[in-house]
C-alpha atoms as a PDB file:
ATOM      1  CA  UNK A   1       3.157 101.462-195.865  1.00  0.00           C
ATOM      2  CA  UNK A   2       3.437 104.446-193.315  1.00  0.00           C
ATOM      3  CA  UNK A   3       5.048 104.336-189.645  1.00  0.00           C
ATOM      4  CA  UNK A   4       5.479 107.236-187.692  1.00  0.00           C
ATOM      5  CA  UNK A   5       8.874 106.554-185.714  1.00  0.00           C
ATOM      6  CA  UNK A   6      10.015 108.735-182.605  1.00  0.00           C
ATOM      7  CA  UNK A   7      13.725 109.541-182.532  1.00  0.00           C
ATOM      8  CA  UNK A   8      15.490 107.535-180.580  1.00  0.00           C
ATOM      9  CA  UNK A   9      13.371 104.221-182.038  1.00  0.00           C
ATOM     10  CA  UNK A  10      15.182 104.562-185.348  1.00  0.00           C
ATOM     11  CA  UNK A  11      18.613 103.500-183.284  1.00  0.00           C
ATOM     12  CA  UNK A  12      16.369 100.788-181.157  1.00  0.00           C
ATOM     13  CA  UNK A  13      15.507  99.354-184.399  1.00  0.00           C
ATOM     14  CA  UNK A  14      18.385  98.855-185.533  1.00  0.00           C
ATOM     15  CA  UNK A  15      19.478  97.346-182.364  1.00  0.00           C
ATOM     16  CA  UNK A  16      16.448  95.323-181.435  1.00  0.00           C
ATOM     17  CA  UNK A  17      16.778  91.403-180.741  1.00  0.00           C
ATOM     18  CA  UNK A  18      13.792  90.403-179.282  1.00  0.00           C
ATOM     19  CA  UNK A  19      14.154  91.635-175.662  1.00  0.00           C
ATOM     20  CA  UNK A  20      10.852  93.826-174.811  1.00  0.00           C
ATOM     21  CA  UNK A  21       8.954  94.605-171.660  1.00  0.00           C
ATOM     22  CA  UNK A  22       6.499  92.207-172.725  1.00  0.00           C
ATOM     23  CA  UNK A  23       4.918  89.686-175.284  1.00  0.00           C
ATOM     24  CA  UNK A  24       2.651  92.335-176.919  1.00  0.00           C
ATOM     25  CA  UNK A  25       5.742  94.816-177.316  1.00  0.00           C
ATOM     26  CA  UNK A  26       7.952  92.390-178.318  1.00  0.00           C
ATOM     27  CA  UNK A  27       5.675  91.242-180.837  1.00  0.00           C
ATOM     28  CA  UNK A  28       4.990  94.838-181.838  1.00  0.00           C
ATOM     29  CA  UNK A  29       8.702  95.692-182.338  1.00  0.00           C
ATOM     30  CA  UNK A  30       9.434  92.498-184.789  1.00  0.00           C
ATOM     31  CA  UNK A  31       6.271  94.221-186.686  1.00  0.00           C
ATOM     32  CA  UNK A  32       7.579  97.068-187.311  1.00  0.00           C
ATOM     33  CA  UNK A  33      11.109  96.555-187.824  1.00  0.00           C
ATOM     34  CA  UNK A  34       9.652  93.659-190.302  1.00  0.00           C
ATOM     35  CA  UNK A  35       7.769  96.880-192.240  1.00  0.00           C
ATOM     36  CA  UNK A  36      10.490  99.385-191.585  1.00  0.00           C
ATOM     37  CA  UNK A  37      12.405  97.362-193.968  1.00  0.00           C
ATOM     38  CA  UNK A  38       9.613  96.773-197.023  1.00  0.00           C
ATOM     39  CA  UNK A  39      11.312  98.975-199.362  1.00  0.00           C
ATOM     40  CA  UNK A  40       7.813 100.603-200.067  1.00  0.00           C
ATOM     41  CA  UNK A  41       7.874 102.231-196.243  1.00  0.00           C
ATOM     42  CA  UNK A  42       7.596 106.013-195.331  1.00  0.00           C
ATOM     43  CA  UNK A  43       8.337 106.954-192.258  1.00  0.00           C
ATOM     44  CA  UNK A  44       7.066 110.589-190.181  1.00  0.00           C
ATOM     45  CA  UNK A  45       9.362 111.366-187.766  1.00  0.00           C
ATOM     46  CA  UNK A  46       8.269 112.150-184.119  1.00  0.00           C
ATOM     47  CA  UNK A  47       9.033 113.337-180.411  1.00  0.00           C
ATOM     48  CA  UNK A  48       5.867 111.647-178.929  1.00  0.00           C
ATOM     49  CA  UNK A  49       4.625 108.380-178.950  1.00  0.00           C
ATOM     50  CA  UNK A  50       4.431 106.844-181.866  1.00  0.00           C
ATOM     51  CA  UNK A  51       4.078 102.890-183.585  1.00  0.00           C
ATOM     52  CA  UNK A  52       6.271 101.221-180.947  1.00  0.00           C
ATOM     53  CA  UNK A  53       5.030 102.938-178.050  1.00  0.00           C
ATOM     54  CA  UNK A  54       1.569 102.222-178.671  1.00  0.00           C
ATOM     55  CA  UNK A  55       2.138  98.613-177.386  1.00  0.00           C
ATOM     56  CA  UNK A  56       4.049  99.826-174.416  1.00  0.00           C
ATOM     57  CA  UNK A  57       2.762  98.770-171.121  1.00  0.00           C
ATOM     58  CA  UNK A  58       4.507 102.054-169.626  1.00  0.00           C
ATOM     59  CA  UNK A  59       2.415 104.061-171.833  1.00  0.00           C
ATOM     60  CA  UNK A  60      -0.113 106.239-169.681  1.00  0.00           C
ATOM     61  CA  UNK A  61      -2.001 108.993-170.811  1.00  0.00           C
ATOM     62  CA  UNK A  62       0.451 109.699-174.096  1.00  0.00           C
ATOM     63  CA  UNK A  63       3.280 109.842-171.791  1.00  0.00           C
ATOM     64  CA  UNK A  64       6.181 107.016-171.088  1.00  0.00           C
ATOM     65  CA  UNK A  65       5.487 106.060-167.895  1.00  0.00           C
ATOM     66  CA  UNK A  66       5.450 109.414-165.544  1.00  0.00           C
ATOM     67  CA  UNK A  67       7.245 113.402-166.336  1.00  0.00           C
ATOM     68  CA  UNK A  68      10.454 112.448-165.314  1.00  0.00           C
ATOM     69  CA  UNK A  69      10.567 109.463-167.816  1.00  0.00           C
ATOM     70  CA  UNK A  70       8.944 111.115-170.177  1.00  0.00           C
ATOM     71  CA  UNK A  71      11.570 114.052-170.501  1.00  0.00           C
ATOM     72  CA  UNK A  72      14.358 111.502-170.386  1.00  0.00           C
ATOM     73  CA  UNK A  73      12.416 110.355-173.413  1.00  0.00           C
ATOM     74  CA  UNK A  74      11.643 113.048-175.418  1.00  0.00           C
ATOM     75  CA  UNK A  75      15.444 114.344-174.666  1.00  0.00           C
ATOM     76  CA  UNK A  76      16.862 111.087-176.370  1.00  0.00           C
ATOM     77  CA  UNK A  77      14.644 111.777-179.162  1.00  0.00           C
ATOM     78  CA  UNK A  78      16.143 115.601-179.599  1.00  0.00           C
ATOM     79  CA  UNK A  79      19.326 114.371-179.718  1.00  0.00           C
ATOM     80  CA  UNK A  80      18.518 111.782-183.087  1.00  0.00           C
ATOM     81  CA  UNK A  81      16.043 114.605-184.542  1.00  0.00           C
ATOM     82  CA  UNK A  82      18.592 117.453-184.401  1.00  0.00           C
ATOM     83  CA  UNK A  83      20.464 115.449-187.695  1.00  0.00           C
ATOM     84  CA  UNK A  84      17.736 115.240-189.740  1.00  0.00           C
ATOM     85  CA  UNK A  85      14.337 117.030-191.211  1.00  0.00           C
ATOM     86  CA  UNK A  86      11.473 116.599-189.136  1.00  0.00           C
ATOM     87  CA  UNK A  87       9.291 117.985-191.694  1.00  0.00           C
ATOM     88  CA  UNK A  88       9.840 115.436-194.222  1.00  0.00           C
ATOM     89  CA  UNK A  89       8.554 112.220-194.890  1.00  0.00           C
ATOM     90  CA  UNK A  90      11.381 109.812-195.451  1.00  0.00           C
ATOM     91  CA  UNK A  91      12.061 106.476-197.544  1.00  0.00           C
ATOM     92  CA  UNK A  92      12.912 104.206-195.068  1.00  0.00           C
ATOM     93  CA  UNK A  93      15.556 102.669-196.733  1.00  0.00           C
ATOM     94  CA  UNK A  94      17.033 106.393-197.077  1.00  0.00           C
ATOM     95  CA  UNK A  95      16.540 107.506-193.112  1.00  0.00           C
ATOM     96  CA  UNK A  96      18.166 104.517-192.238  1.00  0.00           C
ATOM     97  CA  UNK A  97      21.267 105.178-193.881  1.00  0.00           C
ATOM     98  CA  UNK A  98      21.489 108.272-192.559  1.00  0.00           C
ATOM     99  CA  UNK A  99      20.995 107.219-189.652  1.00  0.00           C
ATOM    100  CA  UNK A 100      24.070 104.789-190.482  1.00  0.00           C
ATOM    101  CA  UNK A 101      26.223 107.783-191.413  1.00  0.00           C
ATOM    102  CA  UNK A 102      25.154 109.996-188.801  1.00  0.00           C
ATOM    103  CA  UNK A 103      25.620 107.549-185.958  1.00  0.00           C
ATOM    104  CA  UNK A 104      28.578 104.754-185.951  1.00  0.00           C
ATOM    105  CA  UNK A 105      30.508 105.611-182.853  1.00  0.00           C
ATOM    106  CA  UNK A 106      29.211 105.463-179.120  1.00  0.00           C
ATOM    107  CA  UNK A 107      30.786 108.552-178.679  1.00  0.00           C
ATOM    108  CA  UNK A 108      27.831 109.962-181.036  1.00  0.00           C
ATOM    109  CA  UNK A 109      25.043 107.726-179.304  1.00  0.00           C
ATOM    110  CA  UNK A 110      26.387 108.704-175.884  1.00  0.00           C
ATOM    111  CA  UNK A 111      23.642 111.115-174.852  1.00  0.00           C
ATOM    112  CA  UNK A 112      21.160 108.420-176.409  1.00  0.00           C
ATOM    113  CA  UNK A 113      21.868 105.396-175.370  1.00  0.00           C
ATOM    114  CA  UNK A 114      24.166 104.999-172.366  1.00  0.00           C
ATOM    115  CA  UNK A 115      21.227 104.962-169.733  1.00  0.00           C
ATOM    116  CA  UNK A 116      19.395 103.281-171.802  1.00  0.00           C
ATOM    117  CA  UNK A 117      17.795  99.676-170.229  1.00  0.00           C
ATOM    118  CA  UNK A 118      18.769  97.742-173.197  1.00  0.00           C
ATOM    119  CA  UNK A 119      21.933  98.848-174.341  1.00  0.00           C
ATOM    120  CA  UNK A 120      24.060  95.925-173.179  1.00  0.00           C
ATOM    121  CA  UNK A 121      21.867  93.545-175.337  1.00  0.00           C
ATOM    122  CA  UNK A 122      21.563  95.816-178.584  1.00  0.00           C
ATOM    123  CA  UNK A 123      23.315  94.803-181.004  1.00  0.00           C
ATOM    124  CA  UNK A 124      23.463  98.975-182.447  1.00  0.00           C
ATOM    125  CA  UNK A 125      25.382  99.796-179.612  1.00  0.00           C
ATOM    126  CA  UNK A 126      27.207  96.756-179.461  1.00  0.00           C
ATOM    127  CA  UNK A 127      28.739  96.904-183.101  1.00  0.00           C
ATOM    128  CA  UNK A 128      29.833 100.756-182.289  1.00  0.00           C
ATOM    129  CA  UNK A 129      33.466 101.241-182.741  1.00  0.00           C
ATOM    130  CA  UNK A 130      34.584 103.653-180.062  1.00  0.00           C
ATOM    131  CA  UNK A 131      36.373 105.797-182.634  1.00  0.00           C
ATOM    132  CA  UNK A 132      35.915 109.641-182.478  1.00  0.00           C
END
């Protein structure tokens, strides 16, 4: 199983209840954080849209929504990519737990996920300590 993941999913993922912009998203999302989990799972990192966004209704013409959006986007995604080697293919199991080490305070998501829409509902963020 292969999933190409943009940057700032791999936090959403972890985060990700069941809240969605719509049925088809929703349903999308529990799919692949279902298969992110099959210990058989690679996973291609990205700055575009990728697995999850392909079932976004803000999706137009391979960008989230309009420019402004999309750079907001793509900017979130930096920040998660700068940890880790874009080049590789990763075990899921493995990216996850980096992502784990890399991220566990909300001082370290700060620039990802503080504007975000969801962030009062994911349980990520929630469960960050606010430890430095």
């Amino acid at each position: 199983m292969k999933l190409i993941l943009r940057g700032h999913h791999l936090l959403c993922l972890k985060g990700f209840q069941g809240y969605g912009y719509d049925d088809d998203f929703v349903e999308n999302m529990k799919d692949i954080n279902f298969k992110r989990k099959l210990p058989e799972t690679k996973i291609t990192l990205a700055s575009s849209p990728d697995d999850i966004c392909k079932a976004c209704p803000h999706l137009k013409n391979y960008l989230c929504e309009n420019n402004t959006q999309n750079e907001r986007i793509v900017e979130m995604d930096n920040e998660v990519l700068k940890n880790l080697d874009t080049t590789k293919e990763y075990d899921s199991k493995e990216l996850f737990e980096k992502i784990d080490a890399i991220f566990n305070t909300k001082e370290s998501v700060s620039k990802i996920c503080f504007n975000c829409l969801w962030h009062e509902k994911c349980l990520f963020y929630q469960n960050l300590s606010n430890n430095r």
